[in-house]
Protein backbone atom coordinates (compact mmCIF):
# COMPACT_ATOMS: atom_id res chain seq x y z
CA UNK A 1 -0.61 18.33 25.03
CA UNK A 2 -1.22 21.70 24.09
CA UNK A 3 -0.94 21.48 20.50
CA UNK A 4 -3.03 18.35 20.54
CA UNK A 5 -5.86 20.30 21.93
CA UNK A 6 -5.82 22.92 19.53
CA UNK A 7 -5.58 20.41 16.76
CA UNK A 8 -8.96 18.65 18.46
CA UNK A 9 -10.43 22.18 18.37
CA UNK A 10 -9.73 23.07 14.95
CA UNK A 11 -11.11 19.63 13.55
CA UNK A 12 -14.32 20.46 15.45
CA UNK A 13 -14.55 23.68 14.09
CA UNK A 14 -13.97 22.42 10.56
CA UNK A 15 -16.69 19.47 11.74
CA UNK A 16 -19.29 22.31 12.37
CA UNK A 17 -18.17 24.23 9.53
CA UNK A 18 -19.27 21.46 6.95
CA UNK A 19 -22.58 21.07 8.74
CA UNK A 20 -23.59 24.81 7.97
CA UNK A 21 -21.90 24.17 4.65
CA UNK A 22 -24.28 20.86 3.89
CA UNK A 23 -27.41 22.59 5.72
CA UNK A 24 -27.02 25.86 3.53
CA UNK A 25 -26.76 23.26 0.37
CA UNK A 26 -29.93 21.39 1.17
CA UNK A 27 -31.98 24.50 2.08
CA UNK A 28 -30.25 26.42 -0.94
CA UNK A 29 -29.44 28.99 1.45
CA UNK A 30 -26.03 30.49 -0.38
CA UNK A 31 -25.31 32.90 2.34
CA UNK A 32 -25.31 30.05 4.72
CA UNK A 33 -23.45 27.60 2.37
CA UNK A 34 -20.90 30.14 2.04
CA UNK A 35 -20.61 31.14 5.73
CA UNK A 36 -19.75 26.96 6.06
CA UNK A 37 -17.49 27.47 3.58
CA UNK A 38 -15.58 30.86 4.92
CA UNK A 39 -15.49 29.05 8.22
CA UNK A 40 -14.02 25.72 6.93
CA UNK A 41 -11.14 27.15 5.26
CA UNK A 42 -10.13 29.36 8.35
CA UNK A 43 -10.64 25.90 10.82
CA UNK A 44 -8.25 24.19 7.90
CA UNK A 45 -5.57 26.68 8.21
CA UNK A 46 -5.65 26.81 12.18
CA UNK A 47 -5.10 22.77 12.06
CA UNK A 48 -2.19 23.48 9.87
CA UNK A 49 -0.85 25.83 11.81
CA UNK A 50 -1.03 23.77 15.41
CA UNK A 51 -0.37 20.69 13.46
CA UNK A 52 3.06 22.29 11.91
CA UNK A 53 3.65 24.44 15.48
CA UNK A 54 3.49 21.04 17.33
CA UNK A 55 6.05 19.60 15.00
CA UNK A 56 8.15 22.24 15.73
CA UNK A 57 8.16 22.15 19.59
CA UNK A 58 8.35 17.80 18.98
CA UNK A 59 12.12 18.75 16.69
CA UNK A 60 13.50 21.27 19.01
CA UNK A 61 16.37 20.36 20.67
């Protein structure tokens, strides 16, 4: 359950991410497109990471 949370919590991050990155976009605000897009990537690799330490804890023996 644990990993399933953090998985829920990285995909909102990434959700809110993408809004600063579209809001920055339309306002052609690049510091604030780029914040999105700093923020994104760092939400994409903490999904991985849960994602892959949940499949880990689902193999053990």
């Amino acid at each position: 359950m644990a990993g399933e949370v953090e998985i829920l919590r990285a995909k909102l991050a990434r959700a809110k991410a993408a809004k600063k990155w579209t809001d920055g976009a339309a306002l052609g605000r690049a510091a604030l497109k780029e914040e999105g897009r700093q923020e994104s990537e760092a939400a994409r690799r903490a999904e991985a990471a849960a994602k892959s330490a949940r499949r880990e804890a689902r193999n053990r023996p």
